[in-house]
Protein backbone atom coordinates (compact mmCIF):
# COMPACT_ATOMS: atom_id res chain seq x y z
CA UNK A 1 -80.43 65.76 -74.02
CA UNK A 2 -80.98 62.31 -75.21
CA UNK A 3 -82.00 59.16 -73.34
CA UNK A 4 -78.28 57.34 -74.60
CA UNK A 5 -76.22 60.10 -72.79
CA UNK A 6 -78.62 59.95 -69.64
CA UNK A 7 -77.12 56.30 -69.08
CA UNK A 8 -73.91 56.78 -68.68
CA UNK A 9 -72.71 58.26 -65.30
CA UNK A 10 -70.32 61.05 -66.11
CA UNK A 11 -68.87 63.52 -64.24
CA UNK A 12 -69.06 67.37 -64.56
CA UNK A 13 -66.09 68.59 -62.78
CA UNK A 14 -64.16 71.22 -63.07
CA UNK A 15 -66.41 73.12 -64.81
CA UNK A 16 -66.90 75.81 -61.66
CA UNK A 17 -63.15 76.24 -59.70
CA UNK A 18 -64.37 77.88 -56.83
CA UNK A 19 -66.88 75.65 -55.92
CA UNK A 20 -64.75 72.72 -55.22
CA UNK A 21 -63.52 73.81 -52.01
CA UNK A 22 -59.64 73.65 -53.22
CA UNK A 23 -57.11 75.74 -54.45
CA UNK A 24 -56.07 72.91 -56.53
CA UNK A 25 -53.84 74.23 -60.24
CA UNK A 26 -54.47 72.28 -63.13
CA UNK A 27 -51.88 71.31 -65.50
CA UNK A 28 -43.16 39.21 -77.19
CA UNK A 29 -40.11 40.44 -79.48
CA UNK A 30 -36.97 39.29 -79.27
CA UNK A 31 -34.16 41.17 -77.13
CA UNK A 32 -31.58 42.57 -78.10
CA UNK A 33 -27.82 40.74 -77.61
CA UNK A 34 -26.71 43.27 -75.70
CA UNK A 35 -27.22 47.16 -74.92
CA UNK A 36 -25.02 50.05 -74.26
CA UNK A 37 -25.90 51.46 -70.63
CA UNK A 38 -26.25 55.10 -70.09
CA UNK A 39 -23.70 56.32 -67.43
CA UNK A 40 -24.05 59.46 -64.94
CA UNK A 41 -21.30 62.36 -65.91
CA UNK A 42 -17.86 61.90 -64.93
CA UNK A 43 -15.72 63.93 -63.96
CA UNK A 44 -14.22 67.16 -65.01
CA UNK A 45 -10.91 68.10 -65.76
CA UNK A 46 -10.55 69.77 -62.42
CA UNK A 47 -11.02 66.67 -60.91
CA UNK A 48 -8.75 64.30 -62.71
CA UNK A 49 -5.66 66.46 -63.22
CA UNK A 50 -5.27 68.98 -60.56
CA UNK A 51 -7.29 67.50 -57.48
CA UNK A 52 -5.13 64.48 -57.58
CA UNK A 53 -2.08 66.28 -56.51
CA UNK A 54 -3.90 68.65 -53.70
CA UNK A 55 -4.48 65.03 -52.22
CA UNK A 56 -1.23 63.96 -52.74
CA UNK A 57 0.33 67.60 -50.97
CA UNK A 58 -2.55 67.38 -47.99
CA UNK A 59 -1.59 63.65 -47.73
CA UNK A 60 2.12 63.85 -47.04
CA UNK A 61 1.80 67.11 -44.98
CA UNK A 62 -0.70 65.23 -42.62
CA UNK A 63 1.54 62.47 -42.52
CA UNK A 64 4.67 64.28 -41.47
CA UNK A 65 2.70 66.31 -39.06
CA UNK A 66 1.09 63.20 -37.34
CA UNK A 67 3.84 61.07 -37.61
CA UNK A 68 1.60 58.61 -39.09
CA UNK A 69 -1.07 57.90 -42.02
CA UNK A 70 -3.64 60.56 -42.47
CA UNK A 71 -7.58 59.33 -41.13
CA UNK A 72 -9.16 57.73 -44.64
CA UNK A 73 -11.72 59.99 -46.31
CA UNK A 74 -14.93 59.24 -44.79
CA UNK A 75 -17.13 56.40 -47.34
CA UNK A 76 -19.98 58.76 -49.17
CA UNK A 77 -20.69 56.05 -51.08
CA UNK A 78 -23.88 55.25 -49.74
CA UNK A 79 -24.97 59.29 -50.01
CA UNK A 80 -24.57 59.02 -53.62
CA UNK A 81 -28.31 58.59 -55.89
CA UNK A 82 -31.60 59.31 -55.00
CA UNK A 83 -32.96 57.25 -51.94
CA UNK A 84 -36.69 56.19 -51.43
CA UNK A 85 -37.55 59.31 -50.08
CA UNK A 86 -36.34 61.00 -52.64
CA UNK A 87 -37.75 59.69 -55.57
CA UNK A 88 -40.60 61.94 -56.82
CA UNK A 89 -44.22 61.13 -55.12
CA UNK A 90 -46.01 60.74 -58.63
CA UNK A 91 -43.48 58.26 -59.65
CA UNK A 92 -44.56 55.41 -57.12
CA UNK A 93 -47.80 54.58 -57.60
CA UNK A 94 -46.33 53.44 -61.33
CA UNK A 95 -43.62 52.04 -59.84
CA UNK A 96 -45.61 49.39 -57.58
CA UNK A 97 -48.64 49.15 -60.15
CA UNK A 98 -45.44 47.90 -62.85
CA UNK A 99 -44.10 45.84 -60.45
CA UNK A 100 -47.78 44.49 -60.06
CA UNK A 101 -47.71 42.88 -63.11
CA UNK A 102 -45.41 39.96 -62.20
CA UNK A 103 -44.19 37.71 -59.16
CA UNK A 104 -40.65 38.18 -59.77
CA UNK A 105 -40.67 42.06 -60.14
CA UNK A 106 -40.39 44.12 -56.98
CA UNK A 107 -40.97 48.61 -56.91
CA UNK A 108 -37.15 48.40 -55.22
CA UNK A 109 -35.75 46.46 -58.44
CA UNK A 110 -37.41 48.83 -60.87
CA UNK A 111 -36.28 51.61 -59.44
CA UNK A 112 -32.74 50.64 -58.60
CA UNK A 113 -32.71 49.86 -62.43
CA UNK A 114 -33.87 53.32 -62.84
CA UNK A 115 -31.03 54.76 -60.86
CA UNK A 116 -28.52 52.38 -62.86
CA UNK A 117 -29.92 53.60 -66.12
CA UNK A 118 -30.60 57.54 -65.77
CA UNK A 119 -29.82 58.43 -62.02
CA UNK A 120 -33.43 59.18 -62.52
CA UNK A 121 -32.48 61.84 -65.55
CA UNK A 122 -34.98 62.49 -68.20
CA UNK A 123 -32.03 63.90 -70.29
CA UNK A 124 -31.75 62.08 -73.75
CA UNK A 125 -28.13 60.57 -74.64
CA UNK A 126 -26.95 61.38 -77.55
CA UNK A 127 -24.27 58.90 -78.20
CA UNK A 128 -26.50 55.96 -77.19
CA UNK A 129 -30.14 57.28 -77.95
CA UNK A 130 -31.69 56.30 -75.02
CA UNK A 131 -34.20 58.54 -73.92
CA UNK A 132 -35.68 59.07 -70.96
CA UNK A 133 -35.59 58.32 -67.13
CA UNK A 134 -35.35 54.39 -68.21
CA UNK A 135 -33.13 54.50 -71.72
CA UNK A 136 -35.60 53.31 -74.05
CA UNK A 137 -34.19 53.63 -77.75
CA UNK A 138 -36.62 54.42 -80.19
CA UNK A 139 -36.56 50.50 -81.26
CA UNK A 140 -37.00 49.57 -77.94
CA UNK A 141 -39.79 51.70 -77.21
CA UNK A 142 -41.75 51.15 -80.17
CA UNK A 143 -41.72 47.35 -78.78
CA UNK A 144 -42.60 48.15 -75.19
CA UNK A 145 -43.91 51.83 -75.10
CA UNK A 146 -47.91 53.05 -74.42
CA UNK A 147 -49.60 55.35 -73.57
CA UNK A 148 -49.98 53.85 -69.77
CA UNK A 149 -51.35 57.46 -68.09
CA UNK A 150 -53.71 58.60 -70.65
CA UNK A 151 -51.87 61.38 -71.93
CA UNK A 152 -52.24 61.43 -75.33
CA UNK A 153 -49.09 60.57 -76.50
CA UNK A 154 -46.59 57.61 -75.61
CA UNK A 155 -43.57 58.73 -74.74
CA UNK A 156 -40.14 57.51 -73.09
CA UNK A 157 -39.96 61.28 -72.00
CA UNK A 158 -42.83 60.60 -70.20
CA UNK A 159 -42.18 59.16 -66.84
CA UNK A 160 -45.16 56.83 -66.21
CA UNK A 161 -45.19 55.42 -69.59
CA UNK A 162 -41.40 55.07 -69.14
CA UNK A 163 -42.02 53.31 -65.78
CA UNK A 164 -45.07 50.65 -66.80
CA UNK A 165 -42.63 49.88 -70.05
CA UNK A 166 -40.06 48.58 -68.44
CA UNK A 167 -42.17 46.84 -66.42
CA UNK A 168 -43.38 44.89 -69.03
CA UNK A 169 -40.30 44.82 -70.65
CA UNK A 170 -39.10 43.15 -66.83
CA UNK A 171 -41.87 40.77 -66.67
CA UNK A 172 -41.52 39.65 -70.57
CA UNK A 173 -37.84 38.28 -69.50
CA UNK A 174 -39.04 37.42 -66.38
CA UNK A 175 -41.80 34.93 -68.39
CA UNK A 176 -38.84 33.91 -70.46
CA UNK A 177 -36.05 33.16 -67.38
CA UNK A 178 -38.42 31.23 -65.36
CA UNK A 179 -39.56 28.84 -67.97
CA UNK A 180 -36.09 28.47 -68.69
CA UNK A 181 -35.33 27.59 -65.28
CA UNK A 182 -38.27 25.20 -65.28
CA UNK A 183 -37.02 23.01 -68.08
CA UNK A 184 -33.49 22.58 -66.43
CA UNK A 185 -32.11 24.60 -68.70
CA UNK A 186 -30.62 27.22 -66.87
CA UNK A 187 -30.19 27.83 -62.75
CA UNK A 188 -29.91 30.54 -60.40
CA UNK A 189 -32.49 33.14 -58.77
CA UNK A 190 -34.93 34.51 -60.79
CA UNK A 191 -34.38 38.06 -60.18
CA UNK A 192 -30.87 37.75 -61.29
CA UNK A 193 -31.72 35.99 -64.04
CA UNK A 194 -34.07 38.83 -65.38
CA UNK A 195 -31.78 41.35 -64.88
CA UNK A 196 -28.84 39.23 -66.69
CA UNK A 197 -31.50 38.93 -69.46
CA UNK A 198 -32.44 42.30 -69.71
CA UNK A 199 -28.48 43.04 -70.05
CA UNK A 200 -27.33 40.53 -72.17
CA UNK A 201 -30.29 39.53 -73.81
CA UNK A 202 -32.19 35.79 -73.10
CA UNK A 203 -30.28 33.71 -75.24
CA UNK A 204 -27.08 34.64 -73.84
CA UNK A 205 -28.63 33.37 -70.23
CA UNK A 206 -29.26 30.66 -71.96
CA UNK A 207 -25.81 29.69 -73.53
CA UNK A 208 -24.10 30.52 -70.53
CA UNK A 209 -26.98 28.17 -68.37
CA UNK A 210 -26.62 31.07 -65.47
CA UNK A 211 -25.87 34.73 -65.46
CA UNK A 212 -23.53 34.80 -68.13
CA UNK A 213 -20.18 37.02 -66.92
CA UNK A 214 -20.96 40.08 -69.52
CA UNK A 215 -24.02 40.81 -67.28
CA UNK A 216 -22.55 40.44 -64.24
CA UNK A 217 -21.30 44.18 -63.57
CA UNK A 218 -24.91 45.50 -64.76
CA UNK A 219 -26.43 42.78 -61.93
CA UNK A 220 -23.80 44.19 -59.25
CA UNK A 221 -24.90 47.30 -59.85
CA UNK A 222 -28.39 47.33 -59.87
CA UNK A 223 -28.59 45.17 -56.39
CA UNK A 224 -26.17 47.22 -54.70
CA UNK A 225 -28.71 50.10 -55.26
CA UNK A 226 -31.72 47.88 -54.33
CA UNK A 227 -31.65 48.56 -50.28
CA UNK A 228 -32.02 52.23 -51.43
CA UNK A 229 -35.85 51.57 -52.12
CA UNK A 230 -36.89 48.78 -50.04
CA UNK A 231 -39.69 51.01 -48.69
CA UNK A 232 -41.34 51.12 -52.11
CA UNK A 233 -41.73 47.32 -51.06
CA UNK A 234 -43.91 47.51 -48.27
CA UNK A 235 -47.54 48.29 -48.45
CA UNK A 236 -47.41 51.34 -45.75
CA UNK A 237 -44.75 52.87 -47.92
CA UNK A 238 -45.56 56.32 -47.46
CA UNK A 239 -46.91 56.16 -44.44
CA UNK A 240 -50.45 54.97 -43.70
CA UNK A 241 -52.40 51.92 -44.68
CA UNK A 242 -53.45 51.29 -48.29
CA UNK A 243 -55.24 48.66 -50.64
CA UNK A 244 -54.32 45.94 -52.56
CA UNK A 245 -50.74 44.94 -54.00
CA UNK A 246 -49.42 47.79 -56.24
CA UNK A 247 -51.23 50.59 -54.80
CA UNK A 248 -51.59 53.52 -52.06
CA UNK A 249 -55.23 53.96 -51.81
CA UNK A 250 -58.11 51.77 -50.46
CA UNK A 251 -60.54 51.94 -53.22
CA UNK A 252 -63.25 54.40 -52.23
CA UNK A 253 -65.82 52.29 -53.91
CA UNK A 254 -66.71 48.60 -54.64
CA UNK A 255 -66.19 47.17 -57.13
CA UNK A 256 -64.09 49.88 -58.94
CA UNK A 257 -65.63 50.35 -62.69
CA UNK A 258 -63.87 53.30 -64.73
CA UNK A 259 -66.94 54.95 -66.38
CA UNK A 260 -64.46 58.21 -67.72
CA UNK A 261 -60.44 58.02 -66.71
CA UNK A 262 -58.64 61.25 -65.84
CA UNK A 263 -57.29 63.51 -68.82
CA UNK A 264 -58.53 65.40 -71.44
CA UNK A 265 -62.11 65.17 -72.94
CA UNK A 266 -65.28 66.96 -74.02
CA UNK A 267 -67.50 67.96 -70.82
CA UNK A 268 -71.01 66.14 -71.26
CA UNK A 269 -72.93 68.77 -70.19
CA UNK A 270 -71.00 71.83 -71.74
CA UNK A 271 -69.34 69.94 -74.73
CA UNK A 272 -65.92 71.88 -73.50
CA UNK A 273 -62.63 69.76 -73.76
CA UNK A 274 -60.90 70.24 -70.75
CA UNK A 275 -59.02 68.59 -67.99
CA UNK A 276 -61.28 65.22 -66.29
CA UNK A 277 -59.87 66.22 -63.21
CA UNK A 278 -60.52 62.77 -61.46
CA UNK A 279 -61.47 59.35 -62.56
CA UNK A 280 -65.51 58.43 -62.45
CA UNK A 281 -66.58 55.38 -60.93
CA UNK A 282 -69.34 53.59 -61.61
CA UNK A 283 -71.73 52.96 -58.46
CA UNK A 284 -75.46 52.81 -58.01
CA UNK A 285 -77.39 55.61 -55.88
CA UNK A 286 -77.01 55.52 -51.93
CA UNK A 287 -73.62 53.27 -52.22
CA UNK A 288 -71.34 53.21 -49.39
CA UNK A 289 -68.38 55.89 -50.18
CA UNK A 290 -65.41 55.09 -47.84
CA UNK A 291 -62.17 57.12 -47.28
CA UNK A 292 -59.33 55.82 -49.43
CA UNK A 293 -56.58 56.76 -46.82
CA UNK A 294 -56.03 57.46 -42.78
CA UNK A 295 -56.33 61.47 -42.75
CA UNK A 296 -58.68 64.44 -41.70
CA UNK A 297 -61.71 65.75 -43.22
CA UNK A 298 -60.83 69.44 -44.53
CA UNK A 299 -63.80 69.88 -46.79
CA UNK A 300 -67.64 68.63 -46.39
CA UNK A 301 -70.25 70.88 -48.17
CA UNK A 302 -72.70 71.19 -51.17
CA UNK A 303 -70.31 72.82 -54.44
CA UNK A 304 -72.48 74.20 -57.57
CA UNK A 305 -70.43 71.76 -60.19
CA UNK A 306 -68.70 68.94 -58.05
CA UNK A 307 -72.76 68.35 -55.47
CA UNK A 308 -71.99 67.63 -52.02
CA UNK A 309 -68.16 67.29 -51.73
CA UNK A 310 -65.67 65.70 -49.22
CA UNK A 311 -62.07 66.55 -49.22
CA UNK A 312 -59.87 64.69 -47.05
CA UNK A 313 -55.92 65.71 -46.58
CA UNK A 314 -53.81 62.45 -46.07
CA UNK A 315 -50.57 64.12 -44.71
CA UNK A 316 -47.36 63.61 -46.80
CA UNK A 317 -46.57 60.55 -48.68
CA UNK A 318 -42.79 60.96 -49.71
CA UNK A 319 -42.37 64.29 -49.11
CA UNK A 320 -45.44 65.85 -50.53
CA UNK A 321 -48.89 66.85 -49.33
CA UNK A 322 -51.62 64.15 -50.88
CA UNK A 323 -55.69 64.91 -50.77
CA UNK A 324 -58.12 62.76 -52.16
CA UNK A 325 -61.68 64.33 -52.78
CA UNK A 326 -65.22 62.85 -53.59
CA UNK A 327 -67.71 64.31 -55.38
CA UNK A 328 -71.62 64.07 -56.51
CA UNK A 329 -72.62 62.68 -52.99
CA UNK A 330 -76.19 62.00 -52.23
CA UNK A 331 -75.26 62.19 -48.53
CA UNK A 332 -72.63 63.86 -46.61
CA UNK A 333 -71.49 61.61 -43.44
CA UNK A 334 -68.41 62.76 -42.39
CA UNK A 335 -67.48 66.48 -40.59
CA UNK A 336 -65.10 69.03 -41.61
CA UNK A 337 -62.64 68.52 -38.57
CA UNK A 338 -63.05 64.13 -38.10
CA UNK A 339 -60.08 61.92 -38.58
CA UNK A 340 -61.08 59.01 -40.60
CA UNK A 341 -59.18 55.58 -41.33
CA UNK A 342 -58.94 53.81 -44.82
CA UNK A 343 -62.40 52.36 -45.02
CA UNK A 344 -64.44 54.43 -42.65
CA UNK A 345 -67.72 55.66 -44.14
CA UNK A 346 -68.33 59.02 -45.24
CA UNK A 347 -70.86 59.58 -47.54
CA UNK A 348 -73.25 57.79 -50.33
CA UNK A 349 -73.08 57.94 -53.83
CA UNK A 350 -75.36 60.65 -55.76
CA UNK A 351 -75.71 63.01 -58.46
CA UNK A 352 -75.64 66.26 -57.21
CA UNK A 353 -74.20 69.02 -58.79
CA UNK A 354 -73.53 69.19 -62.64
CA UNK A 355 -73.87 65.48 -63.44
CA UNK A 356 -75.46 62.87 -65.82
CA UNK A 357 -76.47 60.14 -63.32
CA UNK A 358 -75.58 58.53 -59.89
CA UNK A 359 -71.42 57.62 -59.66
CA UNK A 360 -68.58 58.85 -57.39
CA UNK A 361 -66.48 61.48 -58.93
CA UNK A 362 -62.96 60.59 -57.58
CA UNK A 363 -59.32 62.71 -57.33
CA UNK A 364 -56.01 62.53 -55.95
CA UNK A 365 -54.45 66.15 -55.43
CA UNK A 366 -50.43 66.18 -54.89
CA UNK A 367 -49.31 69.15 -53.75
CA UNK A 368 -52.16 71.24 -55.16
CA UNK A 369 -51.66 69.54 -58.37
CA UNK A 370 -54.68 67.16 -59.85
CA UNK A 371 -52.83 63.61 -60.72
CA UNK A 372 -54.38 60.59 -62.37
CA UNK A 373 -55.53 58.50 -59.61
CA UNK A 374 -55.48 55.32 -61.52
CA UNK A 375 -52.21 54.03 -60.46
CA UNK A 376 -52.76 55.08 -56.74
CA UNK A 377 -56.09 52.99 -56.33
CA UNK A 378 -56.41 50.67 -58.89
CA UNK A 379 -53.49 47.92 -59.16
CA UNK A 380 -52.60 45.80 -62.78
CA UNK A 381 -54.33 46.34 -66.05
């Protein structure tokens, strides 16, 4: 092998299953005027011709039989959408790093927009073409969409890309409202304003000096679902201490340089393409390695591909099991068995195992399912 690839840390994961210790599976244009809004189902024929009168028959029956008016239906109103706890796991991290990218933006207002938009359905509309758990038209998305999770493709199908584009599609009006609001030329909160922009379009905001009246249904809307998600907000959401603004995890390492990002790519040893399981962070031999999260330590032995390995199991965030692992250790310092806190030492950085040089080998496993740990540890960019 030549001296070049020698330089470059890079990890050789993945390459031997059963030696990692887990049963882990692998798998600034203008706006628009205004925009149609996609709207959940309505409903059926059932419901608008027949039920009406079964209310009407139960109603006057109760009221004869009482002697009175019947007791009101109880208010579901507030059972209706997805809540925090509900939202899918994988979906946060993007929805705080997004957020991240601005003052004005908050997880709970992205993902109340969500909710507006799709009810968090990745069905396209036909009628509209909005696609995706956000709506993005193909216009729209060819303006705001990337590739933000290293897929391969960008894609307003795909949820994370879906989620960082309106982010930036957020903070964009955001940029616009407040400078607005700055020069006099228009008034109210800034949050509002944003939204009223990203219904109605900037200039309308403008004309109108406030939130013009044609956004004003779109604004109700959207804040009335905002409590919904308020735990997004908070840096323990999920339960358990994490890192900096827009993320979960403490970072593991110090400072955090990408040397390969999760996804697909040729194995530097093998020259396979396959899954990167994890991301690989730069870090010179015999660094401090802490744990990212408050958990126990499940998994502390050499492995034939991944060196001497540390798997720690964080509990549930949101409903679903999350383990982060560490790999190519030159020292092991933590026991199968020991609860650890975010930031307590457990091993140094090596090269053990089936890598190039000394760096920590990094994943995030949800529910026995490897997930790009990016968004979880690292906040903006």
């Amino acid at each position: 092998m030549n001296e070049e690839r020698l330089t470059v840390a890079e990890s050789a994961d993945g390459t031997d299953e059963q030696a990692t210790g887990l049963p882990a599976r692998q798998e600034q244009p203008e706006e628009p005027e205004q925009r149609p809004k996609r709207k959940r189902r309505g409903p059926g024929p059932f419901t608008l011709l027949v039920l009406p009168g079964l209310v009407t028959v139960t109603g006057v029956a109760t009221f004869l039989a009482l002697g009175g008016l019947p007791a009101p239906w109880q208010d579901d109103s507030e059972a209706k959408g997805k809540t925090a706890a509900d939202v899918d796991p994988s979906y946060i991290p993007w929805l705080r790093k997004a957020a991240s990218a601005c003052t004005v933006l908050e997880p709970s207002v992205l993902a109340a927009q969500i909710d507006q938009l799709s009810g968090w359905s990745d069905d396209t509309d036909d009628l509209s073409g909005q696609k995706g758990i956000a709506a993005f038209t193909d216009g729209e998305w060819r303006t705001w969409g990337k590739d933000d999770d290293g897929s391969g493709t960008s894609s307003p199908r795909d949820p994370a890309d879906a989620i960082m584009a309106l982010g930036r599609r957020d903070c964009s009006l955001a940029g616009k409202v407040t400078e607005l609001r700055t020069a006099g030329r228009v008034n109210g909160d800034l949050v509002d304003l944003t939204l009223a922009a990203y219904a109605t379009g900037p200039d309308a905001v403008t004309e109108a000096g406030r939130v013009p009246a044609e956004a004003r249904t779109y604004l109700d809307e959207v804040k009335a679902l905002v409590p919904r998600y308020e735990a997004l907000d908070r840096e323990d959401a999920g339960g358990g201490s994490g890192g900096a603004a827009g993320t979960l995890l403490t970072a593991p390492v110090s400072p955090l340089t990408i040397t390969s990002p999760y996804g697909s790519r040729e194995h530097p040893l093998t020259g396979v393409t396959k899954l990167h399981t994890g991301v690989d962070f730069a870090a010179p031999q015999g660094a401090q390695i802490v744990a990212a999260r408050k958990g126990r330590v499940v998994f502390a032995a050499a492995t034939s591909a991944y060196g001497n390995r540390i798997v720690i199991d964080h509990g549930t965030i949101q409903g679903k099991r999350v383990e982060t692992t560490y790999s190519h250790l030159s020292a092991l310092e933590a026991a199968v068995g020991q609860s650890v806190e975010a930031g307590t030492p457990i091993g140094r950085v090596g090269s053990t195992g089936l890598s190039t040089g000394p760096h920590l080998h990094f994943e995030v496993i949800l529910d026995g399912y490897y997930t790009d740990p990016r968004p979880w540890v690292v906040a903006g960019g």
